[in-house]
Protein backbone atom coordinates (compact mmCIF):
# COMPACT_ATOMS: atom_id res chain seq x y z
CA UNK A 1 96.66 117.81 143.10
CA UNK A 2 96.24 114.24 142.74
CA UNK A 3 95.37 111.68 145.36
CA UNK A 4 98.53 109.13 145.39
CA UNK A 5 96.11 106.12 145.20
CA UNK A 6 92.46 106.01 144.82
CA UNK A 7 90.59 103.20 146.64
CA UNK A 8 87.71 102.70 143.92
CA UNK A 9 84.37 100.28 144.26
CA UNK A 10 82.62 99.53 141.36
CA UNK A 11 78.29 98.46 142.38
CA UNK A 12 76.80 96.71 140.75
CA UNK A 13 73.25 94.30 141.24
CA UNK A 14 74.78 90.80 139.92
CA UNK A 15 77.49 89.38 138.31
CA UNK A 16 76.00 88.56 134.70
CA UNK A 17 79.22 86.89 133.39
CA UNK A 18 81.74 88.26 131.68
CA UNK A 19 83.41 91.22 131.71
CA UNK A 20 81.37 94.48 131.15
CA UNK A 21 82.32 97.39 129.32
CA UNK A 22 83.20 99.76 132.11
CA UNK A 23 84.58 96.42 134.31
CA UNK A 24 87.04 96.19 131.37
CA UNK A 25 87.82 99.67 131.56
CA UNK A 26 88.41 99.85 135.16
CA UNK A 27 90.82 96.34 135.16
CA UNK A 28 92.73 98.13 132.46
CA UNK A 29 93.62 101.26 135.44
CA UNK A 30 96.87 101.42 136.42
CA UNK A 31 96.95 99.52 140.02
CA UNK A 32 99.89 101.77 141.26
CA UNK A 33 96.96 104.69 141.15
CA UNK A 34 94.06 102.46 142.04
CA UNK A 35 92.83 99.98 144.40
CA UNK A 36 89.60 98.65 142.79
CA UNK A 37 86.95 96.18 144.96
CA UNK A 38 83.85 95.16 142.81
CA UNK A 39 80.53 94.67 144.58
CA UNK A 40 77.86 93.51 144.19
CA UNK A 41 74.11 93.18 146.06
CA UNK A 42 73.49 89.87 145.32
CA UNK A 43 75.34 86.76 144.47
CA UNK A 44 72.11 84.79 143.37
CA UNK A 45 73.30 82.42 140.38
CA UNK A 46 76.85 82.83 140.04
CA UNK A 47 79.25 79.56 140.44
CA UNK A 48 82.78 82.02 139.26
CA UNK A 49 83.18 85.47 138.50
CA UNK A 50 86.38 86.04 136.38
CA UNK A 51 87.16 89.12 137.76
CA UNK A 52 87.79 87.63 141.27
CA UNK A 53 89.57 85.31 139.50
CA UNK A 54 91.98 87.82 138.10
CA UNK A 55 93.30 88.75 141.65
CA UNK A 56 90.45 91.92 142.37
CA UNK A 57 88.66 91.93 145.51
CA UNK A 58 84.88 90.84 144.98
CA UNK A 59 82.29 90.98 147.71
CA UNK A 60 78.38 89.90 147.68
CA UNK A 61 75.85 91.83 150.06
CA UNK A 62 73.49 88.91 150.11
CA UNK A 63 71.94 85.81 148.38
CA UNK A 64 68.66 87.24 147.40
CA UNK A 65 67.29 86.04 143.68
CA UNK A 66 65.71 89.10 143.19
CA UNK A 67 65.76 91.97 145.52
CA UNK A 68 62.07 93.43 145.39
CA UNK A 69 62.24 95.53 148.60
CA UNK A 70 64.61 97.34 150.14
CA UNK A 71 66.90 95.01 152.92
CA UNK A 72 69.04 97.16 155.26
CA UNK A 73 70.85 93.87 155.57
CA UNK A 74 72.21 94.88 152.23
CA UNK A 75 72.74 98.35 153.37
CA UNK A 76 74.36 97.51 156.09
CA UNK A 77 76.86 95.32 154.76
CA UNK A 78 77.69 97.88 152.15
CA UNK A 79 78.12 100.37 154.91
CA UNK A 80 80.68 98.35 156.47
CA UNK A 81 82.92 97.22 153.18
CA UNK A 82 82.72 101.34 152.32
CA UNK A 83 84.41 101.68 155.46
CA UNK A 84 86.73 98.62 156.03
CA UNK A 85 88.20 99.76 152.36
CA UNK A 86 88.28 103.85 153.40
CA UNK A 87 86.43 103.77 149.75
CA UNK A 88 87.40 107.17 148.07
CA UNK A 89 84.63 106.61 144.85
CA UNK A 90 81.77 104.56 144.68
CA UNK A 91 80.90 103.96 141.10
CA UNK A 92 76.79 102.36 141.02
CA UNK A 93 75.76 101.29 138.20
CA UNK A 94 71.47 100.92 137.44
CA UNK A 95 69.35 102.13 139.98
CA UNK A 96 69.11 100.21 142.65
CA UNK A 97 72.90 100.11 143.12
CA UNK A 98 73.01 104.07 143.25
CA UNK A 99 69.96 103.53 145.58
CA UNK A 100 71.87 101.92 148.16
CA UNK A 101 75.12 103.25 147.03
CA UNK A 102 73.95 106.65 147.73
CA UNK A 103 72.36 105.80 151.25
CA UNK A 104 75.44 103.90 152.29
CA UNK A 105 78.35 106.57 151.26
CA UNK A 106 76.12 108.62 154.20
CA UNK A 107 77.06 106.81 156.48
CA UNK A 108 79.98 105.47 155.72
CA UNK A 109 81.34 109.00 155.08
CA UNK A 110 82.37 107.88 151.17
CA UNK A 111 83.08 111.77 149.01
CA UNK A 112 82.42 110.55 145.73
CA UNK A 113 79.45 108.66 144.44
CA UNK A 114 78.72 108.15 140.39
CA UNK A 115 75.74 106.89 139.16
CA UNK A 116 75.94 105.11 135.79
CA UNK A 117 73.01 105.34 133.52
CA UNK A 118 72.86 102.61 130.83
CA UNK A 119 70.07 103.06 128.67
CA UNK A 120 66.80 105.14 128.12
CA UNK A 121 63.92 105.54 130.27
CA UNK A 122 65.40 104.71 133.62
CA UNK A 123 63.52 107.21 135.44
CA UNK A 124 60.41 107.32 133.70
CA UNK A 125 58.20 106.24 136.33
CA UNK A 126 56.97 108.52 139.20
CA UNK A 127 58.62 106.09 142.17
CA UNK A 128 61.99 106.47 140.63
CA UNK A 129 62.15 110.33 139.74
CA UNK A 130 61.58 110.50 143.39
CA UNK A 131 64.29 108.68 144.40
CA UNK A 132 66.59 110.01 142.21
CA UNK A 133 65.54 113.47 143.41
CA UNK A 134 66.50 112.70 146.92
CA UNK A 135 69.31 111.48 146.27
CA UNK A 136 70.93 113.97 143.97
CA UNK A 137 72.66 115.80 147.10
CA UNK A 138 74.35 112.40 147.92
CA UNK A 139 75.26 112.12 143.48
CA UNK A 140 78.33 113.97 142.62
CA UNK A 141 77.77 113.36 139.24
CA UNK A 142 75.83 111.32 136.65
CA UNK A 143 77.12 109.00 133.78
CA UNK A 144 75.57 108.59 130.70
CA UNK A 145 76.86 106.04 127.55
CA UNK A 146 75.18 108.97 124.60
CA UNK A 147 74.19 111.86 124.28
CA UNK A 148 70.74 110.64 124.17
CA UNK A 149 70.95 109.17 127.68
CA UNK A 150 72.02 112.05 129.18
CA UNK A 151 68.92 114.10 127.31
CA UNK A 152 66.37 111.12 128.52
CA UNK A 153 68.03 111.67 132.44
CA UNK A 154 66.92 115.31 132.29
CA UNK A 155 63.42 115.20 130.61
CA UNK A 156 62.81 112.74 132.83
CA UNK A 157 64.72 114.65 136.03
CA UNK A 158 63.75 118.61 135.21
CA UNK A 159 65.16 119.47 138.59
CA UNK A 160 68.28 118.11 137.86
CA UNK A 161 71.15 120.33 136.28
CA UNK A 162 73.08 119.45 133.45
CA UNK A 163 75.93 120.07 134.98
CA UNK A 164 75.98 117.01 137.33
CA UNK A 165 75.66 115.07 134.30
CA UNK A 166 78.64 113.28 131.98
CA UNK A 167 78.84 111.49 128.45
CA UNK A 168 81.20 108.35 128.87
CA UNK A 169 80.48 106.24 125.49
CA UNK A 170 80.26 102.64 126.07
CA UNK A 171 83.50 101.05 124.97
CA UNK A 172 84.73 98.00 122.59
CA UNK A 173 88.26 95.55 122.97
CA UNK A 174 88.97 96.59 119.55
CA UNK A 175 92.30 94.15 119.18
CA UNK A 176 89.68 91.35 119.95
CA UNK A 177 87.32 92.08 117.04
CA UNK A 178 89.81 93.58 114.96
CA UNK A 179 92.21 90.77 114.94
CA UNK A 180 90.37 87.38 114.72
CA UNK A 181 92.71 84.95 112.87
CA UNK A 182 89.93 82.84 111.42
CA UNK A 183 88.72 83.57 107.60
CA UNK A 184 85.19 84.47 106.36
CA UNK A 185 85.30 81.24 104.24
CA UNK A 186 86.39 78.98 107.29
CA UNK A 187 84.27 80.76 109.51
CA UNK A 188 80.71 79.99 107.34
CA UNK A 189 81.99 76.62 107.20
CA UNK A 190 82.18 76.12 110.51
CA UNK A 191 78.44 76.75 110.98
CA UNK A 192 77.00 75.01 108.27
CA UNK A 193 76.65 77.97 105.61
CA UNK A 194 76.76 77.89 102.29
CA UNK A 195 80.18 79.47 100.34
CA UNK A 196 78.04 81.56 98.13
CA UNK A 197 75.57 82.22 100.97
CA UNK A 198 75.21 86.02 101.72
CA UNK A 199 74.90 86.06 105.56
CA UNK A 200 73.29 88.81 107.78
CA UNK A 201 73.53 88.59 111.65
CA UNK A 202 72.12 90.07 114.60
CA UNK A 203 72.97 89.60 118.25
CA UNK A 204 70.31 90.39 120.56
CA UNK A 205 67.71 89.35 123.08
CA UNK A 206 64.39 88.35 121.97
CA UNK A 207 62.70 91.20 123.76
CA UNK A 208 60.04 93.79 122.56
CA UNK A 209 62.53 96.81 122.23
CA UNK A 210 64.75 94.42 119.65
CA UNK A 211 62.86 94.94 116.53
CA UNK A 212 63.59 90.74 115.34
CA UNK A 213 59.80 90.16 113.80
CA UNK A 214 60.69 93.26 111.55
CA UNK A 215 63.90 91.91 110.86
CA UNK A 216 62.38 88.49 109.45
CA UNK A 217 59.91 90.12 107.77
CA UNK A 218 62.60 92.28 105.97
CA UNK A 219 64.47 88.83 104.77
CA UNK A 220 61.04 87.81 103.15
CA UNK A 221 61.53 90.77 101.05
CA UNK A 222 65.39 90.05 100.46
CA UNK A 223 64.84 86.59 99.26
CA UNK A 224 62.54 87.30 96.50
CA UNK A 225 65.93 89.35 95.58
CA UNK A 226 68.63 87.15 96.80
CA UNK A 227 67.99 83.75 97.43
CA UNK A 228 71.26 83.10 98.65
CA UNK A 229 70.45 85.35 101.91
CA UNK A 230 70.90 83.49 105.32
CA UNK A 231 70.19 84.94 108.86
CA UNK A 232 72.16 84.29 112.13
CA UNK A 233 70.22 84.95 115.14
CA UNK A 234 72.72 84.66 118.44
CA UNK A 235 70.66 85.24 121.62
CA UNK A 236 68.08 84.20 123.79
CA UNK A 237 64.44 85.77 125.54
CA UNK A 238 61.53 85.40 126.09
CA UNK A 239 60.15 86.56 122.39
CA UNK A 240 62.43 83.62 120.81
CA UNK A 241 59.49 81.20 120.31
CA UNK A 242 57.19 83.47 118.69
CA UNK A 243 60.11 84.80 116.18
CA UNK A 244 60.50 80.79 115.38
CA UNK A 245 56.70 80.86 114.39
CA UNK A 246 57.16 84.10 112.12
CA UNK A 247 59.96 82.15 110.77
CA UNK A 248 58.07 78.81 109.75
CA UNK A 249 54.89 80.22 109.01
CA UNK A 250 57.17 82.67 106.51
CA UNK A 251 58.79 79.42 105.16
CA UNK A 252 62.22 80.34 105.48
CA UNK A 253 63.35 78.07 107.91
CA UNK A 254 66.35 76.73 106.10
CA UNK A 255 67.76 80.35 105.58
CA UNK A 256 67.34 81.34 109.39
CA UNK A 257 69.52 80.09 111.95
CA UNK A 258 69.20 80.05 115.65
CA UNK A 259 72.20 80.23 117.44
CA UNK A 260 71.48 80.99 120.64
CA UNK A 261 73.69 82.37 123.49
CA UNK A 262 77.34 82.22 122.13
CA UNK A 263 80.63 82.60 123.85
CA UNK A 264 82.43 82.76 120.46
CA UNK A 265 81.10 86.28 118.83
CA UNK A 266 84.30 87.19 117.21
CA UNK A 267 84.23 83.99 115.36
CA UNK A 268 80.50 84.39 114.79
CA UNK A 269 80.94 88.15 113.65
CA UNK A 270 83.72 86.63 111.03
CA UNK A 271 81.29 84.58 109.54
CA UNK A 272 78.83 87.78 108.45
CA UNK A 273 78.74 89.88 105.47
CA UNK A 274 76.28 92.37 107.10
CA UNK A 275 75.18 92.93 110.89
CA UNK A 276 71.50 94.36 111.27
CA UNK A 277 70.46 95.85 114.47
CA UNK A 278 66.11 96.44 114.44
CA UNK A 279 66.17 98.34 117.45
CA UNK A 280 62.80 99.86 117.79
CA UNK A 281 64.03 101.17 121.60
CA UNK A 282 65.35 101.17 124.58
CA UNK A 283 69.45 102.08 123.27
CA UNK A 284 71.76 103.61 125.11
CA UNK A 285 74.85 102.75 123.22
CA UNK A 286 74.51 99.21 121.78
CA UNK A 287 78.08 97.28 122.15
CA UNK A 288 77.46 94.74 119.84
CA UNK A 289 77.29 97.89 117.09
CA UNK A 290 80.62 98.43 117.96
CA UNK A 291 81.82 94.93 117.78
CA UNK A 292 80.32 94.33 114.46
CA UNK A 293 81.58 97.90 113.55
CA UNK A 294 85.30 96.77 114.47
CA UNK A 295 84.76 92.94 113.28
CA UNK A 296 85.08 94.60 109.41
CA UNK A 297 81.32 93.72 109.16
CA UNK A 298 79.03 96.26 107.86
CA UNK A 299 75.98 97.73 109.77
CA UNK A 300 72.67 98.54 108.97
CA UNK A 301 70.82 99.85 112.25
CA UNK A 302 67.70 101.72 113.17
CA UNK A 303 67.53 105.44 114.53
CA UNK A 304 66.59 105.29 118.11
CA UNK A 305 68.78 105.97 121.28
CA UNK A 306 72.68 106.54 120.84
CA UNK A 307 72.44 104.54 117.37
CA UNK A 308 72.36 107.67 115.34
CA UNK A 309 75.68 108.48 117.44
CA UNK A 310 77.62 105.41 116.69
CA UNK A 311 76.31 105.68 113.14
CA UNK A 312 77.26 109.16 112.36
CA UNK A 313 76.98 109.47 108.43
CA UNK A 314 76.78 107.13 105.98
CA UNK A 315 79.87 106.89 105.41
CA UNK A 316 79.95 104.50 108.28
CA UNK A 317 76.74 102.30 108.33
CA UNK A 318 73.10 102.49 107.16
CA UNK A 319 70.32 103.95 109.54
CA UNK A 320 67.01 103.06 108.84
CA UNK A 321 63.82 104.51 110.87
CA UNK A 322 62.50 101.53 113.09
CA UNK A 323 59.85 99.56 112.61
CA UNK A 324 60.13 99.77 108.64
CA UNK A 325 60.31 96.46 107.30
CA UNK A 326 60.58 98.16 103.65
CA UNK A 327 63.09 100.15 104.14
CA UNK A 328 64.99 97.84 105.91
CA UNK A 329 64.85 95.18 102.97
CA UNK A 330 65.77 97.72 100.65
CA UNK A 331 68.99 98.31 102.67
CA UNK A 332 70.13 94.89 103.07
CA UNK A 333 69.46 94.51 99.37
CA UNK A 334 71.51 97.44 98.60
CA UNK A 335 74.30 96.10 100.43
CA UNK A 336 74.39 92.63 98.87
CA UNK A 337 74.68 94.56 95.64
CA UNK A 338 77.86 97.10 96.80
CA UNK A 339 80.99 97.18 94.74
CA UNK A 340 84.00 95.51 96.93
CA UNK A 341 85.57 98.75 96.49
CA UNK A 342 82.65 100.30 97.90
CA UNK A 343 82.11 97.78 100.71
CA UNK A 344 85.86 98.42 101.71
CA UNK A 345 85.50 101.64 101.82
CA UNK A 346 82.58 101.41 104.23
CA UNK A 347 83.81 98.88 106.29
CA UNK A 348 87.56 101.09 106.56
CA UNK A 349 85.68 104.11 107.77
CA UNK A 350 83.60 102.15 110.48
CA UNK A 351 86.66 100.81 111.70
CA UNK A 352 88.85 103.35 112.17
CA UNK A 353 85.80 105.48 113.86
CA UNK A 354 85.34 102.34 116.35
CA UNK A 355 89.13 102.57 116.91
CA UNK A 356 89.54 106.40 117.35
CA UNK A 357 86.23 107.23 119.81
CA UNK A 358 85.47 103.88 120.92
CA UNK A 359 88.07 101.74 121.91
CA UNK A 360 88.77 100.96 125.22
CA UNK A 361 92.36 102.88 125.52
CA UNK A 362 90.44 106.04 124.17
CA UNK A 363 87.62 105.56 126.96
CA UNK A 364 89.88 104.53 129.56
CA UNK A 365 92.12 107.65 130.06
CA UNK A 366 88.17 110.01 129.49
CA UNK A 367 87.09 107.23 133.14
CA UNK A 368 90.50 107.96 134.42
CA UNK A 369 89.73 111.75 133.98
CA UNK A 370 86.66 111.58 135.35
CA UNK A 371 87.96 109.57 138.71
CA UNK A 372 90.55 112.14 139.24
CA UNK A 373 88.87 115.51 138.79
CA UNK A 374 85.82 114.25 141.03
CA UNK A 375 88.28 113.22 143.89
CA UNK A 376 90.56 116.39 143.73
CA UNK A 377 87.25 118.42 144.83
CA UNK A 378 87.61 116.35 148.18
CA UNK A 379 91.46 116.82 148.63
């Protein structure tokens, strides 16, 4: 039996910007089945949130920059939305949303809560496998974007079963990445490149799980090779500075470019001939894989987290082990080298697995599924 219409709150800790990958998913359901409200516990920082914008209901619990203790100000508040909205599912995302999410649905008498897991070693510490242990009564179910999530959540949570716990792959707009009407040639043009320059990208934060001083020590190697190799770095963090060292001090400073954070990725992915992501941890289920991965632009990524997932055979991308500068040279060599036929071949078969497991329509109706079967226990 389903439930005419589901009354649905997404929580989350801030508004970032943008739209994320389940936020997307959820604005896609169909509103004569849901009523959606997006929450969130603080509203530090943020001037306009497009989703409010779009006509959705968006509350803030507080004001707080950064909530390092736990405010039953915040609780309370959520409390009293759950019940002013008779919320059917409340959908947390990180941990201190399904924290509070878990506490509040208590009280405010809310069946279904799902906690979204979005990348490796959430629980690793001994404060936080506590919590989650208490509250896996209040849990209906777990979310994890790989495979490899869901295997971190119970080696890191032995008391939890398996059962409570659910794959839902992070998702990509595929018609946005697929369908960018600017060329290659226009596109490198547009930034300054060379026409014969062979261009490699990455899009990433400068943090220690990203793998970029590997990365630039990899282009040494590839410009001995091909001196018509150029780097686009599109992010920002708090490594940047000391990757803009490596870079001067390796004297390739003309062939690296710092773009920092972008609005305009489609355009930017356009303008590559290969996407590299040096992940040495910390991956759920990277989305900018599956951008480049739809963008036509072929991928050479390490083997750590859902990667390996995304990646599934060579067919469609290049996995390297992390924290090999060799063999990651010796890739994006290789690829400069492929035949067009080749390349085409490679960069077909990464598309059409981006558009048949990974695109939001395909993810969409596997959320849907999930929403319905967990509120038809509570019918």
């Amino acid at each position: 039996m389903k439930k005419d219409k589901i009354n649905l709150a997404l929580l989350w800790l801030r508004y970032d910007g943008g739209v994320t990958s389940v936020g997307d998913l959820v604005l896609r359901l169909d509103k004569e089945h849901f009523n959606v409200i997006f929450i969130y516990l603080t509203r530090y920082g943020v001037e306009t949130n497009i989703i409010g914008e779009a006509g959705y209901d968006v509350v803030y619990l507080s004001e707080i920059e950064r909530i390092k203790i736990f405010r039953f100000s915040i609780l309370c508040r959520l409390v009293r939305i759950l019940k002013e909205h008779n919320v059917d599912i409340l959908h947390c995302h990180g941990h201190k949303p399904a924290l509070y999410g878990a506490l509040a649905a208590r009280f405010a008498k809310t069946p279904v809560i799902l906690s979204h897991v979005h990348g490796l070693g959430r629980s690793k510490n001994l404060k936080r496998k506590l919590a989650y242990f208490l509250l896996f009564g209040s849990i209906v179910r777990f979310i994890a974007v790989a495979n490899s999530v869901k295997e971190d959540i119970l080696r890191s949570n032995w008391l939890l079963s398996s059962e409570k716990l659910t794959v839902l792959e992070n998702s990509v707009d595929y018609e946005r990445f697929a369908k960018v009407s600017i060329s290659k040639e226009d596109a490198k043009r547009k930034l300054g490149l060379p026409s014969d320059a062979f261009v490699f990208g990455t899009i990433a934060r400068f943090g220690p799980y990203k793998g970029h001083k590997f990365l630039i020590s990899g282009l040494e190697k590839v410009q001995n090779e091909v001196p018509s190799a150029h780097l686009l770095l599109i992010g920002e963090g708090p490594l940047k500075e000391d990757v803009q060292k490596q870079v001067t001090t390796a004297g390739i400073d003309q062939s690296v470019h710092f773009l920092g954070q972008r609005n305009d990725i489609p355009e930017l992915l356009r303008a590559m001939d290969a996407f590299v992501l040096p992940s040495v941890g910390s991956e759920g289920m990277p989305r900018v894989l599956l951008e480049a991965m739809a963008a036509d632009v072929p991928c050479i990524a390490t083997n750590v987290g859902g990667i390996a997932e995304i990646i599934s055979s060579n067919d469609v991308g290049v996995l390297i082990p992390p924290e090999d500068s060799e063999a990651l040279a010796d890739e994006m060599i290789k690829l400069t080298k492929m035949t067009p036929k080749k390349r085409q071949k490679l960069i077909d078969n990464a598309r059409q697995r981006i558009y048949s497991h990974y695109s939001h329509d395909v993810v969409m109706r596997k959320l849907e599924k999930i929403y319905e079967a967990e509120i038809a226990h509570y019918l």
